[in-house]
N, C-alpha and C. Protein backbone atom coordinates (compact mmCIF):
# COMPACT_ATOMS: atom_id res chain seq x y z
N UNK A 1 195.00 -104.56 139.53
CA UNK A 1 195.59 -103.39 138.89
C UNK A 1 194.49 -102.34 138.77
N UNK A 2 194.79 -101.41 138.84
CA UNK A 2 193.94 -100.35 138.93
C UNK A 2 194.15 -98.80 137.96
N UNK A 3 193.27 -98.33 137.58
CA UNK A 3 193.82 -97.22 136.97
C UNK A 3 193.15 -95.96 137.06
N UNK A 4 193.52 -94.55 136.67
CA UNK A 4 193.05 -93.61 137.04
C UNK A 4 193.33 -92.77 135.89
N UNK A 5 192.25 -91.93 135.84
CA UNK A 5 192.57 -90.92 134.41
C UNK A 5 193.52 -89.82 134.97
N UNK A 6 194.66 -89.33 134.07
CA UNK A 6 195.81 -88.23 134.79
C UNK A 6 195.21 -87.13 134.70
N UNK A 7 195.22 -85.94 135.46
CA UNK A 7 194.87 -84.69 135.94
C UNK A 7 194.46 -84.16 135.23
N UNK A 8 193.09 -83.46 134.59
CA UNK A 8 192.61 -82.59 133.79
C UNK A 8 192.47 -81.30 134.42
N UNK A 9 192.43 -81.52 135.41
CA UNK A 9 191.38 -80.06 136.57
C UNK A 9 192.43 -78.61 136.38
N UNK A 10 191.71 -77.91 136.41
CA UNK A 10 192.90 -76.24 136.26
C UNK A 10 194.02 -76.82 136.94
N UNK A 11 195.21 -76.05 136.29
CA UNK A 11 196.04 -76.00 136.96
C UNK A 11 196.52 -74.77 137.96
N UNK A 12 197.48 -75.11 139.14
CA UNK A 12 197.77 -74.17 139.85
C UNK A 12 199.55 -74.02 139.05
N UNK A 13 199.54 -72.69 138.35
CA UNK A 13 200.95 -72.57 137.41
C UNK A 13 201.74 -72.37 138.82
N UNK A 14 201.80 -72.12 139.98
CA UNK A 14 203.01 -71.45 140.57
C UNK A 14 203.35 -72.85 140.94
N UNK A 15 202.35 -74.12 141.41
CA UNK A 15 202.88 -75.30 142.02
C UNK A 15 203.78 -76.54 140.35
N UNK A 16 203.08 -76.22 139.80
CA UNK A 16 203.28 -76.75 138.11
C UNK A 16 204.58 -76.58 138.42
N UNK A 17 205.48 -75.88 138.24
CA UNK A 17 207.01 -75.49 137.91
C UNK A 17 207.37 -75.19 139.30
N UNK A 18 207.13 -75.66 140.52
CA UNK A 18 207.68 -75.91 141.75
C UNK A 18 208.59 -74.63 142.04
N UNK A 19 209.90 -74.56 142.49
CA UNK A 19 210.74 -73.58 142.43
C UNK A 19 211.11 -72.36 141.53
N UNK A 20 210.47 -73.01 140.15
CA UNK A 20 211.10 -71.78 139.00
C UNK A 20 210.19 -70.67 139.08
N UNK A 21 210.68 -69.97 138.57
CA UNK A 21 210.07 -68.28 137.77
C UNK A 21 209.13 -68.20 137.25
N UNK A 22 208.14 -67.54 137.53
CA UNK A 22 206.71 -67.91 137.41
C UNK A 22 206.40 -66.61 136.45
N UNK A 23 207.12 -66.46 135.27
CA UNK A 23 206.22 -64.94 134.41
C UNK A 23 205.36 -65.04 133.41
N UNK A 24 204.82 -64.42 132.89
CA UNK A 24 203.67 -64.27 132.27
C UNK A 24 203.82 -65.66 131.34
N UNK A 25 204.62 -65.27 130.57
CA UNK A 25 204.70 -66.59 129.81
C UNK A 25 204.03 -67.85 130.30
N UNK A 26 205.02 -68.28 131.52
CA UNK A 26 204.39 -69.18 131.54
C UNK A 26 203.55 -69.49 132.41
N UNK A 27 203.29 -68.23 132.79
CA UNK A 27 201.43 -68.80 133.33
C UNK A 27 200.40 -69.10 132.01
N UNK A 28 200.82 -68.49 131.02
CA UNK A 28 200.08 -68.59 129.55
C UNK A 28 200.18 -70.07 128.82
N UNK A 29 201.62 -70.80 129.09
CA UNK A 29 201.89 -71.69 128.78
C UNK A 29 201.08 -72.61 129.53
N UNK A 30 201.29 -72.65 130.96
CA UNK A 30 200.34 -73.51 131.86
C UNK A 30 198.96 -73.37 131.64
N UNK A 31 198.23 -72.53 131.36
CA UNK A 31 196.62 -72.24 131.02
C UNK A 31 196.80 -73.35 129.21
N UNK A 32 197.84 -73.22 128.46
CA UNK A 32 197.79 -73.81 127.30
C UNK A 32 197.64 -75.35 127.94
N UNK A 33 198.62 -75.75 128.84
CA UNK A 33 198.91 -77.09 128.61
C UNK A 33 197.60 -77.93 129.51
N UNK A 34 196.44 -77.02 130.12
CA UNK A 34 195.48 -77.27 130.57
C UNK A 34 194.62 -77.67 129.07
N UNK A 35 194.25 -77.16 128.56
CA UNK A 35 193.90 -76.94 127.23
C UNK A 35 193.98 -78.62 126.22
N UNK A 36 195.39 -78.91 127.19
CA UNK A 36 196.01 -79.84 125.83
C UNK A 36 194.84 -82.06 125.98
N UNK A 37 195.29 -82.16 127.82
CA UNK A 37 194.11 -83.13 128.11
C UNK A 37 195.00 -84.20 128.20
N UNK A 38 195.54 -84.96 127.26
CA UNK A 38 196.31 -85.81 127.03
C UNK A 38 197.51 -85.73 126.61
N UNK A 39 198.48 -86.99 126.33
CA UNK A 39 199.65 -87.28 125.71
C UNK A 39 200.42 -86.01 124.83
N UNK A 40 201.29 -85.48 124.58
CA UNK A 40 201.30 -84.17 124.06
C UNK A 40 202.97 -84.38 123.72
N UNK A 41 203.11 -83.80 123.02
CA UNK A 41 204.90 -83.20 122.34
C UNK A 41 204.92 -81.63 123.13
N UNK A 42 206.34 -81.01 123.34
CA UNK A 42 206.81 -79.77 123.56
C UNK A 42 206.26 -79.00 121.78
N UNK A 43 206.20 -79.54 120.68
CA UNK A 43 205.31 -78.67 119.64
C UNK A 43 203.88 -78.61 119.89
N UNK A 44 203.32 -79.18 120.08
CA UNK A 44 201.78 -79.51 120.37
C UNK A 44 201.58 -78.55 121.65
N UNK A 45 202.61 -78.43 122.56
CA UNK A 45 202.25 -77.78 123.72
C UNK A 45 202.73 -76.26 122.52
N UNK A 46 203.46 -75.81 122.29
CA UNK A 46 203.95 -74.64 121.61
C UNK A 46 202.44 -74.05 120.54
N UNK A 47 201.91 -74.70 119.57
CA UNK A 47 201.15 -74.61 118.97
C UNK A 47 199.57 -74.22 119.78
N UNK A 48 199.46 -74.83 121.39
CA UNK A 48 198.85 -74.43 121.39
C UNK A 48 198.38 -73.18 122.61
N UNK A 49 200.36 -72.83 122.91
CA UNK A 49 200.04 -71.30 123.50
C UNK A 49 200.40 -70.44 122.44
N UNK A 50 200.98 -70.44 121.63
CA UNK A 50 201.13 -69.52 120.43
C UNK A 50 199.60 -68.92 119.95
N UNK A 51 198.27 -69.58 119.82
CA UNK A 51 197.16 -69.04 120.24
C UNK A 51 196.64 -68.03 121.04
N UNK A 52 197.29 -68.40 122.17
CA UNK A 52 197.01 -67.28 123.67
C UNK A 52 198.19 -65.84 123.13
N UNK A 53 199.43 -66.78 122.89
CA UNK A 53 200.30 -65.17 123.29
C UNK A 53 201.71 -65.77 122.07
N UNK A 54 200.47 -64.86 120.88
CA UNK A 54 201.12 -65.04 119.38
C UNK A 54 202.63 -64.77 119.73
N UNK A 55 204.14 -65.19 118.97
CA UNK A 55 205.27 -64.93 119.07
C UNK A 55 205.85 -65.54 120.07
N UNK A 56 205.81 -66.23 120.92
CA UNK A 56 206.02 -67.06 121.84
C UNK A 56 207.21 -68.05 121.00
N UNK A 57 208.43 -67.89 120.85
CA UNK A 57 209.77 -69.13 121.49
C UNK A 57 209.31 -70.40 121.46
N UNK A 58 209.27 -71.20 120.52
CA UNK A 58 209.64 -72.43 121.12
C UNK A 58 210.56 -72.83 122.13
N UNK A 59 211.93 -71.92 122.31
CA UNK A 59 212.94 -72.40 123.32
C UNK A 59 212.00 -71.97 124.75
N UNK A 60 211.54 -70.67 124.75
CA UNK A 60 210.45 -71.06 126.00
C UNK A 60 209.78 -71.58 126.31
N UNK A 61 208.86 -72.65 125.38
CA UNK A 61 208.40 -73.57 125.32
C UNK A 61 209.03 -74.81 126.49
N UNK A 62 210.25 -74.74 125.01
CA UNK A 62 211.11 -76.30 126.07
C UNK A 62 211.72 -76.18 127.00
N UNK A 63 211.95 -74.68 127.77
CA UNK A 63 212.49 -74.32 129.18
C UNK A 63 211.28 -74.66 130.20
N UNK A 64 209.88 -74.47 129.76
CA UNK A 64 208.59 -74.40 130.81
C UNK A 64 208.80 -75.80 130.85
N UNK A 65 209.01 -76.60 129.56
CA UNK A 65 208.81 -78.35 129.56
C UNK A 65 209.91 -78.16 130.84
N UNK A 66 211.03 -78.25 130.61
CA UNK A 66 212.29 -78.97 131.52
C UNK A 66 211.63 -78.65 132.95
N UNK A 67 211.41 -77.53 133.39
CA UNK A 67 210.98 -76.67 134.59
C UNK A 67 209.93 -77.63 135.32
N UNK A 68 208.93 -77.80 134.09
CA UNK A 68 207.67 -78.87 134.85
C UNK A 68 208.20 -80.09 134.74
N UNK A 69 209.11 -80.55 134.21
CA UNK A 69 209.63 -82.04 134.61
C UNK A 69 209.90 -82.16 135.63
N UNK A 70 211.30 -81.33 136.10
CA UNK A 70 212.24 -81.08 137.18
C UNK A 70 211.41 -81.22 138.37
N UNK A 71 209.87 -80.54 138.11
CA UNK A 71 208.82 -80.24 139.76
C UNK A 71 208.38 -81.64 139.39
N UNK A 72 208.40 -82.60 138.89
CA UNK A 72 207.24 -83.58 138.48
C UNK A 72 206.09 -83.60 138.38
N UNK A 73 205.83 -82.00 137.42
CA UNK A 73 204.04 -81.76 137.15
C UNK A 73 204.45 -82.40 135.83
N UNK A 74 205.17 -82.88 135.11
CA UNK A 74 204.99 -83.36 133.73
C UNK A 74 206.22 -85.14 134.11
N UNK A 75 205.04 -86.00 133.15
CA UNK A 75 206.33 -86.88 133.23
C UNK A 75 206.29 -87.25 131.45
N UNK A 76 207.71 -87.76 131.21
CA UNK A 76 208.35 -88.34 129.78
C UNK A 76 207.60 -89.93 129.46
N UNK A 77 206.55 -89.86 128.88
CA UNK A 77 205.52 -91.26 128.09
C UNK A 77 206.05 -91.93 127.25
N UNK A 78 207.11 -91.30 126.51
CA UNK A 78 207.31 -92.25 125.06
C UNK A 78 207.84 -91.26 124.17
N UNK A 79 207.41 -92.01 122.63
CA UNK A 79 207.73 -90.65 121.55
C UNK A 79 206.47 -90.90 120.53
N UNK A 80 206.44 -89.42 120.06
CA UNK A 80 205.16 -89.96 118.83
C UNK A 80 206.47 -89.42 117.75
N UNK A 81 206.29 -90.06 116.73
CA UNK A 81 207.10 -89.08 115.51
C UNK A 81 208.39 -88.63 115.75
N UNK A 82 209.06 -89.21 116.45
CA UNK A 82 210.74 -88.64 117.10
C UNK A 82 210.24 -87.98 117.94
N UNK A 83 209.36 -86.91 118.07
CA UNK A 83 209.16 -86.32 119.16
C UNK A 83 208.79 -86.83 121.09
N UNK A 84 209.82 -86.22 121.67
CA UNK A 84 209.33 -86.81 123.32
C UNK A 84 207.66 -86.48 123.26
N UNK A 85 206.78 -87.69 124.27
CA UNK A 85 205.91 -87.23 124.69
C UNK A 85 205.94 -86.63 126.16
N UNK A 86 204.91 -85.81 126.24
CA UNK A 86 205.02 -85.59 128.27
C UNK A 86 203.26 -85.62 128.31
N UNK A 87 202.86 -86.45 129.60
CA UNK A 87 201.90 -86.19 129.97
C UNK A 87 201.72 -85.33 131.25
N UNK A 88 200.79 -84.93 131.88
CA UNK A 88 200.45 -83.83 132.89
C UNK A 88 200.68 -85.40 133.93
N UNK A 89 201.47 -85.21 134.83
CA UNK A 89 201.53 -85.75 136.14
C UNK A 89 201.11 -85.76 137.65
N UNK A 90 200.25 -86.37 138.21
CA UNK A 90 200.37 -85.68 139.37
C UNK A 90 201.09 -85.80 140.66
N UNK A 91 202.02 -87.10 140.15
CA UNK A 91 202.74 -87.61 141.19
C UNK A 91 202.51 -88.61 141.95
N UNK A 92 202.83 -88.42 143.59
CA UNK A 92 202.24 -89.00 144.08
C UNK A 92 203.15 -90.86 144.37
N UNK A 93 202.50 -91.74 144.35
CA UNK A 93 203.12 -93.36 144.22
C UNK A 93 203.04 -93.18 143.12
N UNK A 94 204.48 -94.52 142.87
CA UNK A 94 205.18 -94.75 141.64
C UNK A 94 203.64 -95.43 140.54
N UNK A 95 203.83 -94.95 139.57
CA UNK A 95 202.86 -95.76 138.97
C UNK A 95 203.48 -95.48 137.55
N UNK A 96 202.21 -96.40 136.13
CA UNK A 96 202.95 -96.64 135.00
C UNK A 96 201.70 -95.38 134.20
N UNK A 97 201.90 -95.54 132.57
CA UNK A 97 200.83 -94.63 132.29
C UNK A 97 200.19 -96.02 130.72
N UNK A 98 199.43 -95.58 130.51
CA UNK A 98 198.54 -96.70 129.70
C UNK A 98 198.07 -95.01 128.79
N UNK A 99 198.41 -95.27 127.36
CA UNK A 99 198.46 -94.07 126.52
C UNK A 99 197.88 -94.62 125.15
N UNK A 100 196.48 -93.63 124.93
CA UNK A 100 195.23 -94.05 123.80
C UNK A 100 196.60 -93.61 122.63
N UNK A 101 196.79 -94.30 121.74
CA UNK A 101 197.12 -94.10 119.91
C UNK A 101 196.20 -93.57 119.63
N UNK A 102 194.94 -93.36 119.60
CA UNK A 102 194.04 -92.84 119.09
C UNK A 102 194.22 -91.56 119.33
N UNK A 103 193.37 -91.48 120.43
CA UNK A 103 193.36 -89.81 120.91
C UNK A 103 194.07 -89.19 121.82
N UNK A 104 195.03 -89.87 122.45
CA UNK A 104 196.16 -89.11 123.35
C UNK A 104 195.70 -89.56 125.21
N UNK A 105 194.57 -89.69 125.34
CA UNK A 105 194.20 -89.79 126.41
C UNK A 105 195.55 -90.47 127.67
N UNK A 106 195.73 -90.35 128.28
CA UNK A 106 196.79 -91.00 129.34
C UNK A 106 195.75 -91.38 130.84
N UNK A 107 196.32 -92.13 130.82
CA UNK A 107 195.38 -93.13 132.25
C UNK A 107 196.88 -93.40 133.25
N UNK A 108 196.75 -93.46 134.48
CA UNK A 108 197.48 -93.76 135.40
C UNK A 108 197.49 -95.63 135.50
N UNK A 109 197.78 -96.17 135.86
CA UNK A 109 198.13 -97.96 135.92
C UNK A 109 199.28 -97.96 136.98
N UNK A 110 198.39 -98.62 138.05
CA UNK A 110 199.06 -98.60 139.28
C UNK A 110 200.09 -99.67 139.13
N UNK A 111 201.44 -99.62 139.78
CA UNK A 111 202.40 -100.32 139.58
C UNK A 111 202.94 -101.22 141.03
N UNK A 112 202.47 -102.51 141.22
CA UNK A 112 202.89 -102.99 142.53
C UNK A 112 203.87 -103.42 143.10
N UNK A 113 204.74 -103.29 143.98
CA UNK A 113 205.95 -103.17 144.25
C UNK A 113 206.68 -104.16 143.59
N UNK A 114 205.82 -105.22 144.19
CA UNK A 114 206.67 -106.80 143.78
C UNK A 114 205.29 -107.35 142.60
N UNK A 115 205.66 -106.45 141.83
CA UNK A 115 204.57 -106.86 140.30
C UNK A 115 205.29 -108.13 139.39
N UNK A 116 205.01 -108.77 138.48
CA UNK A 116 205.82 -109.88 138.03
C UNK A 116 207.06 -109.41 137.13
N UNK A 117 207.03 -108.15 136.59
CA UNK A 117 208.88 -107.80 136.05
C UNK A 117 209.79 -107.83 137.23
N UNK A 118 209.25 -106.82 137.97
CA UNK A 118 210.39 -106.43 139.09
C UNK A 118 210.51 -108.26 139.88
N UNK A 119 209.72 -108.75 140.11
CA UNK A 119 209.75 -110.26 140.24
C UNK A 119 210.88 -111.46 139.47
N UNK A 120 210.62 -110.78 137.75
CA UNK A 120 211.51 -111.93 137.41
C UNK A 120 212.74 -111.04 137.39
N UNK A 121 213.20 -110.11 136.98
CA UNK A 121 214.33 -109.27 137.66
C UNK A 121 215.20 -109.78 138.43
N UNK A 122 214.19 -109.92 139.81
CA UNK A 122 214.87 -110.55 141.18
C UNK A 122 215.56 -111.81 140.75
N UNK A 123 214.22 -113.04 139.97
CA UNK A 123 214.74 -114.43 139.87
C UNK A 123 216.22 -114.20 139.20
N UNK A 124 216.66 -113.05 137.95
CA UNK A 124 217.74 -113.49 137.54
C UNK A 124 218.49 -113.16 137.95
N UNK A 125 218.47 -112.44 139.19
CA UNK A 125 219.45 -112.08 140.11
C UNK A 125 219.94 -110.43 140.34
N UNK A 126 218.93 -109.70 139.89
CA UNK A 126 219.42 -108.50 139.49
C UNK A 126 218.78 -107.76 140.74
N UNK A 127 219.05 -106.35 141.55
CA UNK A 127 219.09 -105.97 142.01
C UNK A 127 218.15 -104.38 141.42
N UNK A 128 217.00 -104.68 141.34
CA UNK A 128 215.80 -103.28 140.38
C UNK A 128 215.99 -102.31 141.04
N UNK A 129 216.76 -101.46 140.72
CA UNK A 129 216.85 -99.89 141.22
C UNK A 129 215.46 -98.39 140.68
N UNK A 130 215.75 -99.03 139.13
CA UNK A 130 214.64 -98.32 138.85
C UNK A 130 213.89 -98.72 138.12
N UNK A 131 212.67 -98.06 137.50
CA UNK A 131 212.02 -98.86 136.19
C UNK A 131 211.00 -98.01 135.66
N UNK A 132 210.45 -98.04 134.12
CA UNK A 132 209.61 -97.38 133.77
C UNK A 132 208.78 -98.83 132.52
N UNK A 133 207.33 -98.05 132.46
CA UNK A 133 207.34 -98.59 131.45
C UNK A 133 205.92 -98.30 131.37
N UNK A 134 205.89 -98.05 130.03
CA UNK A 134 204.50 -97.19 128.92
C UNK A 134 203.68 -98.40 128.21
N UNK A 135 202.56 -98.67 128.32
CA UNK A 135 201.58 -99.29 127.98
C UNK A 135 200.60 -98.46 126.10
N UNK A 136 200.64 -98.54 125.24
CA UNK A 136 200.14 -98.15 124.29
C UNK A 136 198.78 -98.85 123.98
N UNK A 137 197.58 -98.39 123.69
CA UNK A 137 196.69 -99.32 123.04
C UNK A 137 195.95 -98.28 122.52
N UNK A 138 194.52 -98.89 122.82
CA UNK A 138 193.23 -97.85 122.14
C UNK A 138 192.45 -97.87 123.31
N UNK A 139 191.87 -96.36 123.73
CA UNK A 139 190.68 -96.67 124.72
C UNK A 139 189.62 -97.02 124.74
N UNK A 140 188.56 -97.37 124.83
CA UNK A 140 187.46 -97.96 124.93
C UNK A 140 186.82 -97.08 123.81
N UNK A 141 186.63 -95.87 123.78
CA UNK A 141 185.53 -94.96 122.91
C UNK A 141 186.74 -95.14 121.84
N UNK A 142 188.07 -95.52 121.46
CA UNK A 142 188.42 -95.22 120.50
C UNK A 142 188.34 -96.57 119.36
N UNK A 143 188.36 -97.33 119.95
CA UNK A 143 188.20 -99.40 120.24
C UNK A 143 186.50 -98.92 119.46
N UNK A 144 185.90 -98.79 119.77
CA UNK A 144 184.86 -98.62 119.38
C UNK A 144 184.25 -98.28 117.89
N UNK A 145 184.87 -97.08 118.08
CA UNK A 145 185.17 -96.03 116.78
C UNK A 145 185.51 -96.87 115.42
N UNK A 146 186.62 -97.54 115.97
CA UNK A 146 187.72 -98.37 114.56
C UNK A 146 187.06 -100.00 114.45
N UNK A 147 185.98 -100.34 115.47
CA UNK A 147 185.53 -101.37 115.08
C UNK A 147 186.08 -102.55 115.61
């Protein structure tokens, strides 16, 4: 198994939101969600372009979220607090995400075709069309920290 830390590097906003409408906003939004690093809520992303470009919509907020889902620059992690998480995605092969409680960090965790769920799946006879699944712990510097 293998893993990889998910995308920190600038983003390119016009590829981020694939097909959609690329206006100021949310090139402002995309420079925010560079900003953000890890694991994140649609408030957490809001809070922290409202910084860049005071008065900013939450509903624009959660239109840039849907937009970068739809391209698969963002994928759906879990929830913190009722709230959806999204981490920055880069695509690519199917893989899982392994997500710090501590500090948000998101790591990639490669997922192998015939891994042992999709395996016992098969044994009970089921036919795996799709699958997800989110890994929670502490990362190493955070493991540390708490002792």
């Amino acid at each position: 198994m293998t893993t990889a830390a998910h995308p920190t590097e600038p983003l390119d906003a016009a590829r981020l939101y694939g097909r959609g409408r690329l206006s100021a906003a949310r090139r402002d939004i995309a420079q925010a969600l560079a900003s953000l690093g890890g694991a994140f809520t649609a408030e957490d992303l809001h809070a922290a372009v409202s910084a860049l470009r005071p008065g900013i919509g939450v509903a624009t907020v959660y239109r840039a979220v849907a937009a970068m889902a739809e391209a698969n620059s963002l994928a759906l992690v879990g929830a913190r607090d009722g709230s959806t998480l999204y981490a920055r995605c880069a695509g690519g092969k199917h893989h899982h995400h392994l997500i710090c409680t501590g500090c948000g960090t998101v790591v990639s965790v490669a997922c192998p075709v015939d891994g042992p769920l999709v395996r016992s799946a098969r044994e009970a006879g089921y036919t795996v069309t799709a699958h997800e699944v989110t890994l929670y712990g502490l990362c190493p510097t955070c493991s540390k920290e708490r002792g």
